[in-house]
C-alpha atoms as a PDB file:
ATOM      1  CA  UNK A   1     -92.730  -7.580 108.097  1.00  0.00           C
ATOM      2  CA  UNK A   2     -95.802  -6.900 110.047  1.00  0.00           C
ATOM      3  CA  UNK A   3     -98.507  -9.182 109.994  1.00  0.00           C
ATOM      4  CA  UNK A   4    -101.538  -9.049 107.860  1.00  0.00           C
ATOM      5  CA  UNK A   5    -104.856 -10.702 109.034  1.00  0.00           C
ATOM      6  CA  UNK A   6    -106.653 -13.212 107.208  1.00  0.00           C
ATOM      7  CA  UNK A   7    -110.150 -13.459 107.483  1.00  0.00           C
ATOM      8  CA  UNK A   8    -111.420 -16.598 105.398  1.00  0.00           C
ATOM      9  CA  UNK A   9    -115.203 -16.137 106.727  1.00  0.00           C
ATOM     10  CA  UNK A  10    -115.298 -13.143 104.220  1.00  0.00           C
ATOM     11  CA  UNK A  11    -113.974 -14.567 101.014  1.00  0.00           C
ATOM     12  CA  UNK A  12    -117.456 -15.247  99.322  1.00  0.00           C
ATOM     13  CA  UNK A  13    -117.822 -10.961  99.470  1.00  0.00           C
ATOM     14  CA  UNK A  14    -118.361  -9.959  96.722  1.00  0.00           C
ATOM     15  CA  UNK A  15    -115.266  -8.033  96.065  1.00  0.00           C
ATOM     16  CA  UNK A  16    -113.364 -10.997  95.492  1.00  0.00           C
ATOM     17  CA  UNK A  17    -115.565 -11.990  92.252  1.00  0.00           C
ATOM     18  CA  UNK A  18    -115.206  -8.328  91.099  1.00  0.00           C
ATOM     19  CA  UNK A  19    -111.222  -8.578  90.971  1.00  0.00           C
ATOM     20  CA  UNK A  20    -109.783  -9.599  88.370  1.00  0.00           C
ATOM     21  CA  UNK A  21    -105.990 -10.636  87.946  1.00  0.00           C
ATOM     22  CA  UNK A  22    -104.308  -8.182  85.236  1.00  0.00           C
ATOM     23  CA  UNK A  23    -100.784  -8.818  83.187  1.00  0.00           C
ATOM     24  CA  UNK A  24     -99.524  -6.541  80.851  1.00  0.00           C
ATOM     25  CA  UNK A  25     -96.405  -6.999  78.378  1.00  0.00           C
ATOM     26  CA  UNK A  26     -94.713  -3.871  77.739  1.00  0.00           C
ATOM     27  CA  UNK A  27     -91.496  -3.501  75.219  1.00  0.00           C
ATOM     28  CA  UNK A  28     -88.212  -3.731  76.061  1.00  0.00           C
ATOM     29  CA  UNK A  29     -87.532  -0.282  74.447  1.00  0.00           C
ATOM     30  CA  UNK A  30     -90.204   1.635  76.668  1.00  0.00           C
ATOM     31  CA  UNK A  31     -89.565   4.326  78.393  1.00  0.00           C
ATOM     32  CA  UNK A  32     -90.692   3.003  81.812  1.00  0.00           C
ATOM     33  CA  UNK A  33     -89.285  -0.392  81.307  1.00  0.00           C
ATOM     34  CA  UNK A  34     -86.046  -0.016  83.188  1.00  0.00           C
ATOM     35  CA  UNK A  35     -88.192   1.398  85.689  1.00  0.00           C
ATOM     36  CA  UNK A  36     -90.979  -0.887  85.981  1.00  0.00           C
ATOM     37  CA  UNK A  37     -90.004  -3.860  84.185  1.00  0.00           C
ATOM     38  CA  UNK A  38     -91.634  -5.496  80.823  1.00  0.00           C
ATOM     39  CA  UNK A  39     -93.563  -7.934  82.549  1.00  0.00           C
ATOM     40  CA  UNK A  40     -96.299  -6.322  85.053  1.00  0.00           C
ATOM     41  CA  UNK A  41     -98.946  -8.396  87.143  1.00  0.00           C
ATOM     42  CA  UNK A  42    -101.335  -6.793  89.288  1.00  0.00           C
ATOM     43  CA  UNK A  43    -105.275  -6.669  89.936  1.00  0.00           C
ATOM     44  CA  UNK A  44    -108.042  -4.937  88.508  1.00  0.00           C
ATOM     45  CA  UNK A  45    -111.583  -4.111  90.240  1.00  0.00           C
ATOM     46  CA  UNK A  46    -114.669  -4.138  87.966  1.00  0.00           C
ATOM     47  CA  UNK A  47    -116.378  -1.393  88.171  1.00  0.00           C
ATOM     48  CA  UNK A  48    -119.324  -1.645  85.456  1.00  0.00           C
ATOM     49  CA  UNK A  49    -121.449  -4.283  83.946  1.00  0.00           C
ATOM     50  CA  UNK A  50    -120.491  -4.112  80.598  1.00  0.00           C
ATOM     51  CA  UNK A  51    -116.645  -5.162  82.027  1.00  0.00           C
ATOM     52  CA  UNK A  52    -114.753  -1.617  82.479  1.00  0.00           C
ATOM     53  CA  UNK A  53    -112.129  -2.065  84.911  1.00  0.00           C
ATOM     54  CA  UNK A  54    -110.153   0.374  86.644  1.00  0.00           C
ATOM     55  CA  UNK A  55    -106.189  -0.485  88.105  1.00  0.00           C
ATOM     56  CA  UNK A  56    -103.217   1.352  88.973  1.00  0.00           C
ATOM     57  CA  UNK A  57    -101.491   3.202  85.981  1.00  0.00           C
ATOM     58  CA  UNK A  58     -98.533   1.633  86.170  1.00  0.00           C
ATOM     59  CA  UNK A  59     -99.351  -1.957  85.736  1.00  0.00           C
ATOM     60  CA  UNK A  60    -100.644  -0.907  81.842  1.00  0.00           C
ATOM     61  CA  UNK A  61     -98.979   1.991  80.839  1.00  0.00           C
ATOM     62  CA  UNK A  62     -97.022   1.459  77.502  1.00  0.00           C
ATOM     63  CA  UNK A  63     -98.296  -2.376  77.549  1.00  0.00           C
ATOM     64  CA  UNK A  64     -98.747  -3.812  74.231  1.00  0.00           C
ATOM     65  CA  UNK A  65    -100.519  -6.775  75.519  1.00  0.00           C
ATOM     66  CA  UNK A  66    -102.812  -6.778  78.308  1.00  0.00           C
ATOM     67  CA  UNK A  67    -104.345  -9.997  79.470  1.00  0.00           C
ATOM     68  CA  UNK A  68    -107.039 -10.603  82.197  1.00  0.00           C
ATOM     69  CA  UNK A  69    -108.159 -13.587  84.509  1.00  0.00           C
ATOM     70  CA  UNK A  70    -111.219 -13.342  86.363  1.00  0.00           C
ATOM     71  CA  UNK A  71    -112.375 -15.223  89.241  1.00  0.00           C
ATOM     72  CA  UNK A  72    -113.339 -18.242  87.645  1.00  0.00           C
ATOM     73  CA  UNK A  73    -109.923 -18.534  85.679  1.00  0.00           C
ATOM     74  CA  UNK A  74    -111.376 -17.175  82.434  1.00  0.00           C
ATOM     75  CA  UNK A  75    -109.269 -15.398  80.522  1.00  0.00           C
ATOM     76  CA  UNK A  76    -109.422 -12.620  77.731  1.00  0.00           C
ATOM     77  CA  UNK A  77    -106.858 -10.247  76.071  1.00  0.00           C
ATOM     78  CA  UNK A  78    -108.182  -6.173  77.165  1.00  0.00           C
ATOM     79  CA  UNK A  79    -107.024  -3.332  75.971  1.00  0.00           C
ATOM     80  CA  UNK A  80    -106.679   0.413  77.718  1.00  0.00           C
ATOM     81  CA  UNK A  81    -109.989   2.651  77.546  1.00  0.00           C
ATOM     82  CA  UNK A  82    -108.374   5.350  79.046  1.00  0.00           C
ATOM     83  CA  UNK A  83    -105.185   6.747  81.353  1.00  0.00           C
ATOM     84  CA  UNK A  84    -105.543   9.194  83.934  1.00  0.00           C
ATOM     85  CA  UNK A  85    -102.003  10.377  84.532  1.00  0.00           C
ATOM     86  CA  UNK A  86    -103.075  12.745  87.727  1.00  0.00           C
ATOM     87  CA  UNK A  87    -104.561  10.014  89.566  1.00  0.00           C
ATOM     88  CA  UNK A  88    -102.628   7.300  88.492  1.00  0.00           C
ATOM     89  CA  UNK A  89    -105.369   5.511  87.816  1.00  0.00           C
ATOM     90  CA  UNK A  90    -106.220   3.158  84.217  1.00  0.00           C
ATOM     91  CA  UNK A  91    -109.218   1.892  82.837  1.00  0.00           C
ATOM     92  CA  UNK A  92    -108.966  -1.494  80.726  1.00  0.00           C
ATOM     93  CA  UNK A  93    -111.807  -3.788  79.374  1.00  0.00           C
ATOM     94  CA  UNK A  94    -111.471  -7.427  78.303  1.00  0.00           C
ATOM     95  CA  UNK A  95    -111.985  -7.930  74.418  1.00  0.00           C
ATOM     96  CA  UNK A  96    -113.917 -11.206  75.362  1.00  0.00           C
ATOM     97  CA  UNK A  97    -117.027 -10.995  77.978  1.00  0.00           C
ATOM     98  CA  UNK A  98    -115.650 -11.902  81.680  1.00  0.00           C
ATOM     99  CA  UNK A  99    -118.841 -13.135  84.090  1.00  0.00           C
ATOM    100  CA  UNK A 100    -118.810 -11.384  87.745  1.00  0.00           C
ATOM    101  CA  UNK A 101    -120.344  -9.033  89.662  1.00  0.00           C
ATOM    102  CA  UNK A 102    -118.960  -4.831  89.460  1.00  0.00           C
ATOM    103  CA  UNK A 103    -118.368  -2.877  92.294  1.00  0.00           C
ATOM    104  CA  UNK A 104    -119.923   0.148  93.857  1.00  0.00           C
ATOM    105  CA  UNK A 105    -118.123   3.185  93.636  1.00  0.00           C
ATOM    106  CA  UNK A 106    -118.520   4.951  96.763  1.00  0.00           C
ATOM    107  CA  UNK A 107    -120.214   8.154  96.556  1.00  0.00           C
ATOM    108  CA  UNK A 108    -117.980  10.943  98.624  1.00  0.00           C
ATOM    109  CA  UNK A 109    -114.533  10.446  99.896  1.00  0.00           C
ATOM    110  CA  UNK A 110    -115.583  10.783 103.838  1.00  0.00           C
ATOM    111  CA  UNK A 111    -112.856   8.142 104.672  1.00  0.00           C
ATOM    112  CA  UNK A 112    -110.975   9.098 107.979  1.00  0.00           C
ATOM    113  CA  UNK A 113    -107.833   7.950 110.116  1.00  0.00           C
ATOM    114  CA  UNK A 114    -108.962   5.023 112.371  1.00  0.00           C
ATOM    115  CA  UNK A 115    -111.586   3.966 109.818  1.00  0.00           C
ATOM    116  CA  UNK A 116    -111.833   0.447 109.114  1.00  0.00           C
ATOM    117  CA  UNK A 117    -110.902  -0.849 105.464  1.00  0.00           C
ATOM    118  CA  UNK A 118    -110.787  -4.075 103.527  1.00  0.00           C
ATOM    119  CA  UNK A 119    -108.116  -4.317 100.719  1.00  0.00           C
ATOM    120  CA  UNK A 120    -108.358  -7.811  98.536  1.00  0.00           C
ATOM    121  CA  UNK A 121    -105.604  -9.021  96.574  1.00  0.00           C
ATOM    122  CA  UNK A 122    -104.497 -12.508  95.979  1.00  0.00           C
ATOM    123  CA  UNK A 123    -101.234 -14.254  97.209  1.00  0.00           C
ATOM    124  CA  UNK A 124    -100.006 -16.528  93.998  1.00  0.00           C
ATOM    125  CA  UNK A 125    -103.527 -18.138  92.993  1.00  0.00           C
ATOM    126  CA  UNK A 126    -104.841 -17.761  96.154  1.00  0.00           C
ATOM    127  CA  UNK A 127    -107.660 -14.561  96.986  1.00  0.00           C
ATOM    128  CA  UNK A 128    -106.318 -13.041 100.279  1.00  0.00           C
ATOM    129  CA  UNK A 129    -108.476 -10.047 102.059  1.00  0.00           C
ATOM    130  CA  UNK A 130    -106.679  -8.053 104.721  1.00  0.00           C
ATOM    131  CA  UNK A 131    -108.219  -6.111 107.322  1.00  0.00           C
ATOM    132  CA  UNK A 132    -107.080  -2.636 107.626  1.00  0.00           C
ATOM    133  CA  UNK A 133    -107.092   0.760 109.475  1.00  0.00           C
ATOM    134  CA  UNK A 134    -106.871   4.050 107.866  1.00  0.00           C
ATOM    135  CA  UNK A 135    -103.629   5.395 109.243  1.00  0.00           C
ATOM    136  CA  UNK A 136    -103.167   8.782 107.774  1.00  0.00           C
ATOM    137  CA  UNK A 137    -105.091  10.800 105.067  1.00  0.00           C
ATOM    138  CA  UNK A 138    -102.323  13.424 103.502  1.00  0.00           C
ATOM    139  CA  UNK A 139    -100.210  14.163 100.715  1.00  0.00           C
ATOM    140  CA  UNK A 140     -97.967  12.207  98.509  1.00  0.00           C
ATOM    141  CA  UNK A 141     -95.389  13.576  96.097  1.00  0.00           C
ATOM    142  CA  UNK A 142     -93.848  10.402  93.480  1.00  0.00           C
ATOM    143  CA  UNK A 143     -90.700  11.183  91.964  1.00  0.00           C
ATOM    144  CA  UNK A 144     -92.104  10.510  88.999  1.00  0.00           C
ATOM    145  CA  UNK A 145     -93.885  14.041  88.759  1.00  0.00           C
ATOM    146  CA  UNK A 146     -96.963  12.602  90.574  1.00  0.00           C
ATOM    147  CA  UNK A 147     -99.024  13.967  93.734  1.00  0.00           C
ATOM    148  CA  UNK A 148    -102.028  13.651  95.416  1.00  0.00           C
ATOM    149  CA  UNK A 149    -102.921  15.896  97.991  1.00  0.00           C
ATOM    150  CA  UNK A 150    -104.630  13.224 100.343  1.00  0.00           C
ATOM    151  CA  UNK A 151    -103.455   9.895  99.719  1.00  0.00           C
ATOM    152  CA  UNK A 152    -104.844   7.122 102.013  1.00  0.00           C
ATOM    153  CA  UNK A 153    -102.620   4.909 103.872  1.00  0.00           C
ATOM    154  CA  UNK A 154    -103.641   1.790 105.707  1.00  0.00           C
ATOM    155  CA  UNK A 155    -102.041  -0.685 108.064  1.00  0.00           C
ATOM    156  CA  UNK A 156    -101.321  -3.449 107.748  1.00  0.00           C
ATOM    157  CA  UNK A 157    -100.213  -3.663 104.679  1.00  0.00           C
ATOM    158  CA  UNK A 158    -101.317  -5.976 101.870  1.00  0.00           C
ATOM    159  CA  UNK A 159     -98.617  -8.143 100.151  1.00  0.00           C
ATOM    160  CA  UNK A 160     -99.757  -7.871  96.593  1.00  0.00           C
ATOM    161  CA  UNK A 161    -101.041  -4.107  96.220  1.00  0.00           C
ATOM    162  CA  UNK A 162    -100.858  -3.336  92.933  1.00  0.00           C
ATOM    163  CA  UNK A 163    -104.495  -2.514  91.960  1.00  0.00           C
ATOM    164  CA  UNK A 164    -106.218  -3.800  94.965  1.00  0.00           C
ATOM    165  CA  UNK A 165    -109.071  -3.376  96.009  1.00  0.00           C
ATOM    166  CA  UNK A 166    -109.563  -1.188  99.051  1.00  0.00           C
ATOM    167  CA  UNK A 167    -113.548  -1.103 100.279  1.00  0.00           C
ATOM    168  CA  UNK A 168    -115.356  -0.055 103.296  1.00  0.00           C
ATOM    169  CA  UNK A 169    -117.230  -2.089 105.578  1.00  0.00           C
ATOM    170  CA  UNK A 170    -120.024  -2.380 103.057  1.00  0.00           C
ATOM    171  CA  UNK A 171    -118.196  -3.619 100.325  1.00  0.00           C
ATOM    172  CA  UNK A 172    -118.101  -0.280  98.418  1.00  0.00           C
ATOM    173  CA  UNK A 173    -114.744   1.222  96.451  1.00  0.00           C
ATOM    174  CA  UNK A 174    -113.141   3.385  97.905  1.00  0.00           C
ATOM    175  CA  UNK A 175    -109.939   3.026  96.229  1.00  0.00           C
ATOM    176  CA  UNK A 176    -107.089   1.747  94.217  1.00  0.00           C
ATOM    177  CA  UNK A 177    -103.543   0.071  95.632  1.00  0.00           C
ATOM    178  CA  UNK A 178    -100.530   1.580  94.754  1.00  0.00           C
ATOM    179  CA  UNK A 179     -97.947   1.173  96.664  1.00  0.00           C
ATOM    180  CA  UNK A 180     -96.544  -0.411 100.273  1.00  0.00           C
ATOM    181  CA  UNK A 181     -94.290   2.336 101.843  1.00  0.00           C
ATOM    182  CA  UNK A 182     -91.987   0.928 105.049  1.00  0.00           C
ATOM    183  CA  UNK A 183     -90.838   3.388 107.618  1.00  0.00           C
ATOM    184  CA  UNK A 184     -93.913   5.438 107.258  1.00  0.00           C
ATOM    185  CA  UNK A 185     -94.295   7.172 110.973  1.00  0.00           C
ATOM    186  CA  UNK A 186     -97.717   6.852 112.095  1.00  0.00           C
ATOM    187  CA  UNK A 187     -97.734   9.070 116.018  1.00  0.00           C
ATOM    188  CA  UNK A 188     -94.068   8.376 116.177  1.00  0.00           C
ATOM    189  CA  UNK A 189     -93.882   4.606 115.279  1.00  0.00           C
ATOM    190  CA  UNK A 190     -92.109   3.423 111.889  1.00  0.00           C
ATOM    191  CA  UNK A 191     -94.938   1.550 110.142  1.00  0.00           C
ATOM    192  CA  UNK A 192     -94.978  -0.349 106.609  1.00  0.00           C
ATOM    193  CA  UNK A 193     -98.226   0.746 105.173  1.00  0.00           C
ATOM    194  CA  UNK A 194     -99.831   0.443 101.597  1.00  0.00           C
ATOM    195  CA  UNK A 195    -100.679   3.724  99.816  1.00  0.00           C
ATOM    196  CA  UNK A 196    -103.748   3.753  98.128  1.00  0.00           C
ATOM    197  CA  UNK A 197    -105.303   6.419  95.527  1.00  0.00           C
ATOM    198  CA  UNK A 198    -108.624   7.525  96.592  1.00  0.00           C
ATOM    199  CA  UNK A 199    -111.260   6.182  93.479  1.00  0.00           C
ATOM    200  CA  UNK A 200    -113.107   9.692  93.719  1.00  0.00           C
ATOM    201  CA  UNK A 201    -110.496  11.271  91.725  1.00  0.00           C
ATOM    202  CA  UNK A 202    -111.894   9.406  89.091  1.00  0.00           C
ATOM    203  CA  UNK A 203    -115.443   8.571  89.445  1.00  0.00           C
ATOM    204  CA  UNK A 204    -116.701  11.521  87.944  1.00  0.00           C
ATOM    205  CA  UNK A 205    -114.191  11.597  84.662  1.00  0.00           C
ATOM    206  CA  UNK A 206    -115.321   8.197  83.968  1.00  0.00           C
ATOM    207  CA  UNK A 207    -117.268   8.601  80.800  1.00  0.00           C
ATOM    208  CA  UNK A 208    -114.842  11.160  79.979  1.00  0.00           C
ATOM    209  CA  UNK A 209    -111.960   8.695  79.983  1.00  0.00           C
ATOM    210  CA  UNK A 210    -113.849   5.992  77.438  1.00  0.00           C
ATOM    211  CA  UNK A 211    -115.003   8.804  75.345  1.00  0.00           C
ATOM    212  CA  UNK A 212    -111.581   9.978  74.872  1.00  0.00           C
ATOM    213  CA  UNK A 213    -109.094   8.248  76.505  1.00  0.00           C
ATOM    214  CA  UNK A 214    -107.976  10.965  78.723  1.00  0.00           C
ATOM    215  CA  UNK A 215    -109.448  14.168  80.193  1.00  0.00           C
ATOM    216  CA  UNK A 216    -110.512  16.557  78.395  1.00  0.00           C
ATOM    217  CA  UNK A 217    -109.300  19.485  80.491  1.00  0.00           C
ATOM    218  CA  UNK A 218    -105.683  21.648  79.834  1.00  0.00           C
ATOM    219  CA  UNK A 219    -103.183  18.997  80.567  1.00  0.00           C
ATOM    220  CA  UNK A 220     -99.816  19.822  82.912  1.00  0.00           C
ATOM    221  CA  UNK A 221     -96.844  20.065  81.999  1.00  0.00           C
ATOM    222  CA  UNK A 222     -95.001  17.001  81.919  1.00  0.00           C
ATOM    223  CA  UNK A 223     -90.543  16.700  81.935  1.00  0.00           C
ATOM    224  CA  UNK A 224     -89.614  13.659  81.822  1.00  0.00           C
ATOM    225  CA  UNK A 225     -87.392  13.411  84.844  1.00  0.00           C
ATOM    226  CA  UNK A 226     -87.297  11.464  87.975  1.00  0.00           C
ATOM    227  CA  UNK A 227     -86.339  13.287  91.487  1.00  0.00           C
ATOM    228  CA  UNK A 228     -85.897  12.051  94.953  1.00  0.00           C
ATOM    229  CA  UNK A 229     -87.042  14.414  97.703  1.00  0.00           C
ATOM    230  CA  UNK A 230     -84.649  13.963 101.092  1.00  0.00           C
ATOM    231  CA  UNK A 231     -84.555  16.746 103.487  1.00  0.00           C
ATOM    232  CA  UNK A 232     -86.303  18.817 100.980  1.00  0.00           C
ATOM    233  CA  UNK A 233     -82.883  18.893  98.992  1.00  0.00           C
ATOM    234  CA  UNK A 234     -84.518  17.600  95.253  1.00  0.00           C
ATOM    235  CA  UNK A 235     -81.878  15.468  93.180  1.00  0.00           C
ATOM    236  CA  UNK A 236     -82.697  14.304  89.874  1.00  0.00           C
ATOM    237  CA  UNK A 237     -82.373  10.594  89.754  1.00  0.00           C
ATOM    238  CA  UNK A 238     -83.437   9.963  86.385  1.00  0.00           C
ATOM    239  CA  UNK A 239     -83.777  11.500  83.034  1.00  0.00           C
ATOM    240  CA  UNK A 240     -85.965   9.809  80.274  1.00  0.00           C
ATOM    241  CA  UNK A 241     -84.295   9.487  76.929  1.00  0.00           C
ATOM    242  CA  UNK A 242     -85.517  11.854  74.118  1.00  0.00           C
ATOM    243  CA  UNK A 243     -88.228  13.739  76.978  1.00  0.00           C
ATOM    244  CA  UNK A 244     -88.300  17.416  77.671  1.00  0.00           C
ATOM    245  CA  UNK A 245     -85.591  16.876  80.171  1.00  0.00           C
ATOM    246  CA  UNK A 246     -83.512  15.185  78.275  1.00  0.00           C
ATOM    247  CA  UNK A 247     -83.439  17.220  75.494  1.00  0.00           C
ATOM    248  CA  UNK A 248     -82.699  20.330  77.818  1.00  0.00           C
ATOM    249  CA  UNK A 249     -79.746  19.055  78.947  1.00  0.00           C
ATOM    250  CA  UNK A 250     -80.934  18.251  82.645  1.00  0.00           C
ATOM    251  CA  UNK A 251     -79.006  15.363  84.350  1.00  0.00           C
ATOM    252  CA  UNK A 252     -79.241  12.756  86.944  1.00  0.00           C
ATOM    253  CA  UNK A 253     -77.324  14.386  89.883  1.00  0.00           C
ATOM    254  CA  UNK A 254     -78.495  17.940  88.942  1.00  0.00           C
ATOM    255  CA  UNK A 255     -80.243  19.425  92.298  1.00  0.00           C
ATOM    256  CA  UNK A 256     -82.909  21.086  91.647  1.00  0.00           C
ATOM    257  CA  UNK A 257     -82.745  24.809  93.206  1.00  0.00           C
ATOM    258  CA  UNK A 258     -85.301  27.290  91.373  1.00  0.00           C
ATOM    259  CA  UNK A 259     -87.752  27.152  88.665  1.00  0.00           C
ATOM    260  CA  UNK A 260     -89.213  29.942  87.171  1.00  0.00           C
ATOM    261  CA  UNK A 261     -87.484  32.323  89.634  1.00  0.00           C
ATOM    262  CA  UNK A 262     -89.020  30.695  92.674  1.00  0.00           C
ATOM    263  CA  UNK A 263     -86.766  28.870  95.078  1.00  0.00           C
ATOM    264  CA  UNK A 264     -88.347  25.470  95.669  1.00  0.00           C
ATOM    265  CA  UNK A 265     -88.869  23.643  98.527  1.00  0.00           C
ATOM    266  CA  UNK A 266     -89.687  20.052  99.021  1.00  0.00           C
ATOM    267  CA  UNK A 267     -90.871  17.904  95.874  1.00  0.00           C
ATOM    268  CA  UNK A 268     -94.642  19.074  96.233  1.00  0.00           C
ATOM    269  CA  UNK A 269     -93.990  22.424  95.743  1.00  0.00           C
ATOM    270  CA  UNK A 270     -91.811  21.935  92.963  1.00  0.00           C
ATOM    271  CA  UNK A 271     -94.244  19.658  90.716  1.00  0.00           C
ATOM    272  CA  UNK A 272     -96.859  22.934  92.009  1.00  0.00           C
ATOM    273  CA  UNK A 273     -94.853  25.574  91.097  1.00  0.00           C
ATOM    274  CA  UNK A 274     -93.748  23.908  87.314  1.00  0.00           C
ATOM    275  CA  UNK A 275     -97.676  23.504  86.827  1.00  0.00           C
ATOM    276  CA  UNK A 276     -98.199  26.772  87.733  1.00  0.00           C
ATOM    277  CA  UNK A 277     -96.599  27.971  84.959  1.00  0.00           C
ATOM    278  CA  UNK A 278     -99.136  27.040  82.176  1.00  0.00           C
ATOM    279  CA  UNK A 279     -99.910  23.988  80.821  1.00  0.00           C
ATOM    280  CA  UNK A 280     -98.283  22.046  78.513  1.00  0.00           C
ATOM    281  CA  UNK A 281     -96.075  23.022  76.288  1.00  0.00           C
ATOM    282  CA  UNK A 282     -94.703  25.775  78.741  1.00  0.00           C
ATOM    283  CA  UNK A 283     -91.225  26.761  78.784  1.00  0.00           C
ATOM    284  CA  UNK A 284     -89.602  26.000  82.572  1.00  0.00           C
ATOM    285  CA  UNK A 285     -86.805  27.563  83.682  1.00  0.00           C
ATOM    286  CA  UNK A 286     -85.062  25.891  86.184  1.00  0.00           C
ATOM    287  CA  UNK A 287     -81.729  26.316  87.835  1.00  0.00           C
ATOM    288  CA  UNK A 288     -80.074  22.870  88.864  1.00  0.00           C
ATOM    289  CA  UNK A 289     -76.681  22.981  91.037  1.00  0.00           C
ATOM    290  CA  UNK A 290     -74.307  20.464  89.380  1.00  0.00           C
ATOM    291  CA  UNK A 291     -70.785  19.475  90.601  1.00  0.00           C
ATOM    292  CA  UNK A 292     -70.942  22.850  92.912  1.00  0.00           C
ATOM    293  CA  UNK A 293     -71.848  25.014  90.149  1.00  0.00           C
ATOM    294  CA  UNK A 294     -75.648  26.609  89.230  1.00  0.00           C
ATOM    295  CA  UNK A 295     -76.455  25.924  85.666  1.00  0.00           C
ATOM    296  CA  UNK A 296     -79.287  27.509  83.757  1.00  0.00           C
ATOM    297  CA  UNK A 297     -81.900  25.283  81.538  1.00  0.00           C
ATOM    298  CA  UNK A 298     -85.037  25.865  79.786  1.00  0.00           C
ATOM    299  CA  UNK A 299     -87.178  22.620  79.806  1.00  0.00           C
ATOM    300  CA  UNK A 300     -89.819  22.630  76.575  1.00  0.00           C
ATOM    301  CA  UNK A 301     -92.399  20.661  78.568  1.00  0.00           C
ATOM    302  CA  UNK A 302     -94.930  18.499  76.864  1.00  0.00           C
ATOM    303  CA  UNK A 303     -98.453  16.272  77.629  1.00  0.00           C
ATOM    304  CA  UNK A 304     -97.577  13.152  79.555  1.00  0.00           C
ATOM    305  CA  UNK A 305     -99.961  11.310  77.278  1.00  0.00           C
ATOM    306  CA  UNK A 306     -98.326  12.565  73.900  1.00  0.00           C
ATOM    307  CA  UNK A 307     -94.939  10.872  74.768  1.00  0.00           C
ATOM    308  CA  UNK A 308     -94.541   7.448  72.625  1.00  0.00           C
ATOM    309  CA  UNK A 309     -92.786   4.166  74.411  1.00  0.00           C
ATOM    310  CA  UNK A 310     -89.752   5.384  73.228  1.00  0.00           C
ATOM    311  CA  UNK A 311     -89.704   8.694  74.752  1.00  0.00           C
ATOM    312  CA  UNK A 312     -90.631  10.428  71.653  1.00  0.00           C
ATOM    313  CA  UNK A 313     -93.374  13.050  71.260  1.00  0.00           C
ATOM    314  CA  UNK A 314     -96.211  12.388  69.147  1.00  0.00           C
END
């Protein structure tokens, strides 16, 4: 594990009073809980003064209960404004008013590798601030039909991620924690790093996301499958019940080979090529290789957003 840095001459910034700690319940029936679990804790960074508060996807999505603490130990029940399934980002707001400052959203993405970063988490009860470097700016595919095309990564990593806050040297957002990623080669060293979603890729759907939950724009197509991407040879690893996928006939240890006629390399061209196609509710031919043998499928593909906690379609 490498070591993080500490820095408790910075804890009164004012980051710290803008996160707030977020817990979300989700059913045991869900569709990500085998996945993800049914009980989610993470962070949230408020970004407005009226309480909206944006954190990573993940922590909320298909939570019946959401519950936030804010600095000061109050706590309120919240409830999801809106999902953005291509960033991966949420916004939530408390039911109950939470006091503390918001955060600046920074106004262009200009971050670069060697920049200096500050992500804050906690540790347990405790507020913990790491100093970090930006290591790399470039893409990241998710298995879980998910990609950004520049993805920050910073080193070293912070040990509770999930929604941090990542800010620049004057305090600003810049964006969201997602993940921590070990064996990630930075100039030929194995590194564990933290990914983090860039907060640009929302900023400007904001509004658009209370008004309506979601963006407005056509949405991608969405399958319902997990794949892992080694050596550019795609395997399905996972196949939601009742999704697109599913009802197809795909299957966890199907390879994935072609899709609409297009031999696919590597998992960001295949999540490119599928949403090439049209948007959702496309038809997808794809052409898996299963026990040595190519089989044919037609995947009816669907909005991400439309599909119920139980893998149904609304």
């Amino acid at each position: 594990m490498e070591e993080t840095s500490h820095r408790p001459d910075i804890l009164e910034r004012d980051e710290l009073d803008a996160l707030v700690a977020v817990k979300a319940y989700v059913p045991e029936d869900a569709m990500t809980a085998g996945l993800l679990g049914t009980e989610r804790s993470g962070h949230g960074v408020r970004i407005r003064e009226d309480g909206l508060i944006v954190t990573i996807g993940y922590l909320v999505n298909e939570a019946h209960d959401i519950w936030i603490t804010s600095h000061d130990g109050a706590t309120s029940p919240a409830f999801l404004v809106g999902n953005d399934f291509r960033s991966g980002l949420a916004l939530i707001k408390p039911t109950l008013p939470l006091s503390g400052p918001s955060l600046t959203i920074v106004e262009r993405d200009d971050l670069k590798v060697g920049d200096a970063v500050v992500m804050t988490g906690s540790a347990g009860a405790e507020p913990q601030v790491v100093e970090s470097q930006i290591v790399a700016r470039q893409e990241f595919a998710g298995r879980w039909e998910y990609l950004l095309e520049e993805a920050i990564f910073t080193a070293p990593p912070h040990p509770s991620w999930s929604g941090a806050a990542l800010t620049d040297l004057d305090g600003r957002l810049c964006g969201i924690g997602s993940l921590i990623i070990q064996g990630f080669e930075v100039r030929g060293e194995q590194r564990t790093v933290n990914m983090s979603v860039p907060i640009q890729l929302i900023a400007n759907a904001i509004d658009e996301l209370c008004e309506h939950g979601r963006r407005i724009e056509s949405p991608r197509p969405w399958l319902g499958m997990l794949v892992h991407d080694e050596d550019e040879e795609l395997t399905v690893v996972g196949v939601y019940r009742n999704c697109p996928a599913d009802a197809a006939g795909v299957k966890p240890g199907d390879i994935i080979m072609r899709v609409g006629g297009h031999e696919i390399f590597g998992l960001g061209h295949f999540y490119r090529t599928v949403w090439s196609l049209g948007q959702a509710g496309v038809k997808v031919p794809i052409t898996v290789l299963r026990e040595s043998s190519r089989e044919e499928f037609v995947v009816e593909s669907v909005e991400r957003g439309a599909v119920t906690h139980k893998g149904t379609v609304q």
